[in-house]
N, C-alpha and C. Protein backbone atom coordinates (compact mmCIF):
# COMPACT_ATOMS: atom_id res chain seq x y z
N UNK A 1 0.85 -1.17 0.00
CA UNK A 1 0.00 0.00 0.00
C UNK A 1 0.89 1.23 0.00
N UNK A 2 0.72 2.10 -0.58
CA UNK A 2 1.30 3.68 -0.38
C UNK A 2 0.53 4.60 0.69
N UNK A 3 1.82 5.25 1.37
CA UNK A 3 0.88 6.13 2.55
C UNK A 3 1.34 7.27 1.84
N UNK A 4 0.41 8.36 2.55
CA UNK A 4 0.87 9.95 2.41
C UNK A 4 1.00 10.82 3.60
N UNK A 5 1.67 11.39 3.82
CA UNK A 5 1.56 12.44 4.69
C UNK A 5 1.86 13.71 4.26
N UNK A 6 1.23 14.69 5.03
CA UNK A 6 1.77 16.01 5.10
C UNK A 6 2.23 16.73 6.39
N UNK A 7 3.47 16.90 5.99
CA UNK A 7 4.30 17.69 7.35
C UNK A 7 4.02 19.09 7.17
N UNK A 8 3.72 19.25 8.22
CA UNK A 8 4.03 21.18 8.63
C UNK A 8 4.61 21.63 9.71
N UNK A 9 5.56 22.78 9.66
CA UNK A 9 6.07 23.27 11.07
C UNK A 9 6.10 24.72 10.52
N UNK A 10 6.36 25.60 11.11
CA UNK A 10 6.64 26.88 11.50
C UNK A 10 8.58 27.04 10.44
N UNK A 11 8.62 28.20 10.23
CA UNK A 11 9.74 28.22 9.33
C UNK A 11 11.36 28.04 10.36
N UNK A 12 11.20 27.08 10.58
CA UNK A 12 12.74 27.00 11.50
C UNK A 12 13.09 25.83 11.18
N UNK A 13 14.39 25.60 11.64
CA UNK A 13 15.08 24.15 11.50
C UNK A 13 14.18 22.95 12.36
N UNK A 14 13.16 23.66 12.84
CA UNK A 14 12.46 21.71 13.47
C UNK A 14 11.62 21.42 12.17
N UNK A 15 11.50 22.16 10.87
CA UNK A 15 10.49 21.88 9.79
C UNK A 15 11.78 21.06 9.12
N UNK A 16 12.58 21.33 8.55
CA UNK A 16 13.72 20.34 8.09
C UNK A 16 14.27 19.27 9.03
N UNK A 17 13.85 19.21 10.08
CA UNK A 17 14.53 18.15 10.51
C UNK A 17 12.95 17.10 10.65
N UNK A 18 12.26 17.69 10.49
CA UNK A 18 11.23 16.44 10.70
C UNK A 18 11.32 16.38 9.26
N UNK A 19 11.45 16.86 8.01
CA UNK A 19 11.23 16.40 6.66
C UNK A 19 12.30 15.07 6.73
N UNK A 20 13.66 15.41 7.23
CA UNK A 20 14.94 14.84 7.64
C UNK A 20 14.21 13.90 8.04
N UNK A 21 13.72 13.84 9.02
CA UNK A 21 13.90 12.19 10.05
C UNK A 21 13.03 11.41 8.96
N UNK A 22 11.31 11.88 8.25
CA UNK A 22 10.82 11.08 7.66
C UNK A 22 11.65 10.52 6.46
N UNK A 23 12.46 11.05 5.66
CA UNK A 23 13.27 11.08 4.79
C UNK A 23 14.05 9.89 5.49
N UNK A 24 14.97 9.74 6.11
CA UNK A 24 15.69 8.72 6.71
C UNK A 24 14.65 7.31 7.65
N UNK A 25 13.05 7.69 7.37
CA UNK A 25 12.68 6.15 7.84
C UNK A 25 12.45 5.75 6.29
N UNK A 26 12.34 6.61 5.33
CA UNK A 26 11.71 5.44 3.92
C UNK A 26 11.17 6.35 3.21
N UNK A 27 10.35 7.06 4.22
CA UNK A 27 8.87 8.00 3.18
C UNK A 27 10.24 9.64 1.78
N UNK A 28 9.66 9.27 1.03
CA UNK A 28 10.05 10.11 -0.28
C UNK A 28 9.17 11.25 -0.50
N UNK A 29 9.79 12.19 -0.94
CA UNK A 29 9.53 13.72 -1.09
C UNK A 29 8.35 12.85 -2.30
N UNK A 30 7.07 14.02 -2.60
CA UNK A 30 5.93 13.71 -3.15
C UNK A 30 5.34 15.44 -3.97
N UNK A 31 5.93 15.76 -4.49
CA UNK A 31 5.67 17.42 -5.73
C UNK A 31 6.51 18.46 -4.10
N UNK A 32 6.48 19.72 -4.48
CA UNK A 32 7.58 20.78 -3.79
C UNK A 32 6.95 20.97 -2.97
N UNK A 33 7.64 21.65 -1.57
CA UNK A 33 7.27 22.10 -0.40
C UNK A 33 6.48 23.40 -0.65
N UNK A 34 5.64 23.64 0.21
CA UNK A 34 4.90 24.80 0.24
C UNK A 34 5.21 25.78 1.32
N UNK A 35 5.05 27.23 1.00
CA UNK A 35 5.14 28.12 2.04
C UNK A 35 4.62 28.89 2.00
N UNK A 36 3.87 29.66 3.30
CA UNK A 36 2.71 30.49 3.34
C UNK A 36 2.69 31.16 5.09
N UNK A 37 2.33 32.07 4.47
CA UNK A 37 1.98 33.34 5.91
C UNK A 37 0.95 33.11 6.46
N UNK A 38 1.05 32.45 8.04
CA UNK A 38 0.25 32.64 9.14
C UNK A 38 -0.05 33.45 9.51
N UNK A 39 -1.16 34.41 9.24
CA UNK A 39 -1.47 35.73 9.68
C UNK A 39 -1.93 35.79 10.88
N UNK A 40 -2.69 34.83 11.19
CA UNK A 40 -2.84 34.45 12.78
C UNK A 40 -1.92 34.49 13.84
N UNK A 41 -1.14 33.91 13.10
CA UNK A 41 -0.14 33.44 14.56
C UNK A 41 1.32 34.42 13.93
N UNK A 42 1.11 34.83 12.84
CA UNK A 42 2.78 36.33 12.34
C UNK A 42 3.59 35.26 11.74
N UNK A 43 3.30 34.07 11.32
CA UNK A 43 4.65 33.28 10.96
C UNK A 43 4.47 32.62 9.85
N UNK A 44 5.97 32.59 9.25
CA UNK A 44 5.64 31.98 7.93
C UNK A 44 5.47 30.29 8.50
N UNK A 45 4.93 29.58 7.34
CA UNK A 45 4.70 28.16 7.62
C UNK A 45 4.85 27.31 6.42
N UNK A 46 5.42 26.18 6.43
CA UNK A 46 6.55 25.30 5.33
C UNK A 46 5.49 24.40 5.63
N UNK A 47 5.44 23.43 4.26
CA UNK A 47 4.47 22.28 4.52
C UNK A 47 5.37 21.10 2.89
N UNK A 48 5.66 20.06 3.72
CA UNK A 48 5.92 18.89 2.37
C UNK A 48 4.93 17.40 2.37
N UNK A 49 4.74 17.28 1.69
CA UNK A 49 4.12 15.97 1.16
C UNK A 49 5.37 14.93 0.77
N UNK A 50 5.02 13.46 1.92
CA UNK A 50 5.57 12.53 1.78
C UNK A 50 4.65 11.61 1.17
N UNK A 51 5.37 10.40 0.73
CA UNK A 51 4.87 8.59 0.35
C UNK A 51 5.75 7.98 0.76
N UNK A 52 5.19 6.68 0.94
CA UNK A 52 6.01 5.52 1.30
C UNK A 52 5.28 4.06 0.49
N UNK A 53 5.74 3.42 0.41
CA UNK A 53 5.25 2.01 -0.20
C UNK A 53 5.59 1.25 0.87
N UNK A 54 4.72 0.52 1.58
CA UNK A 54 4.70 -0.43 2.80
C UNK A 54 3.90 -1.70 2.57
N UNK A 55 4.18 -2.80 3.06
CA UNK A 55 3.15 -4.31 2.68
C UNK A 55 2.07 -4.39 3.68
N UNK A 56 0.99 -4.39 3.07
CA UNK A 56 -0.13 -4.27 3.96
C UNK A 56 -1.31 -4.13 3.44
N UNK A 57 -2.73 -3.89 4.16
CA UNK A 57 -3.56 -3.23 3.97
C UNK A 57 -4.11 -1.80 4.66
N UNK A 58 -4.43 -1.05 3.63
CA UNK A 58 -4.72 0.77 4.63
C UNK A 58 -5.75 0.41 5.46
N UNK A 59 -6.10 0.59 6.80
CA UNK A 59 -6.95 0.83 7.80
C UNK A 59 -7.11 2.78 7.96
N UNK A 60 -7.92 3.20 8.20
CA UNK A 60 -7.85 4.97 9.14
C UNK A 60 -6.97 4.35 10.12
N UNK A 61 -6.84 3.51 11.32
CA UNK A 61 -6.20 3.42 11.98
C UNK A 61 -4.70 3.54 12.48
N UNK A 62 -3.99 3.34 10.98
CA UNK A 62 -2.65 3.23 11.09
C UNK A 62 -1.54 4.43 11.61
N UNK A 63 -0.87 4.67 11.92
CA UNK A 63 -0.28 5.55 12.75
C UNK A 63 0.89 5.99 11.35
N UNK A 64 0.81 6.89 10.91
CA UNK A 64 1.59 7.26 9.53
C UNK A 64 3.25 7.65 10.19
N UNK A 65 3.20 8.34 11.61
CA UNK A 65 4.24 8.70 12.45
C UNK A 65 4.88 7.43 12.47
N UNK A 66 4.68 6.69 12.64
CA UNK A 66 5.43 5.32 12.95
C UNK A 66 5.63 4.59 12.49
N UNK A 67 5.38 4.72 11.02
CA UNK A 67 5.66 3.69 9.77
C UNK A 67 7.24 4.13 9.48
């Protein structure tokens, strides 16, 4: 099965390092990162789309963090 996720953090080095860690369990970059102004909260905000190919079947249940 293929999973997807989407990461978001706030524009600092914890947004690259979580792209980083998913990147180093398996999951692959999926079209370009996005970035956009939190007008709410004053901050810019980074967002990437991962996949992974895993053996299985998709449940809602599955925990995408921990694949």
């Amino acid at each position: 099965m293929k999973l997807y996720r989407f990461l978001s953090d706030d524009d600092t080095s914890a947004f690259c390092h979580k792209v980083t860690a998913a990147l180093n369990k398996g999951w692959e970059l999926h079209g370009g990162a996005t970035y956009a102004y939190d007008g709410a909260r004053g901050v810019m905000r980074c967002g990437q789309a991962v996949v992974k190919q895993v053996p299985g079947t998709y449940t809602p249940d599955i925990k995408l963090g921990e694949q």
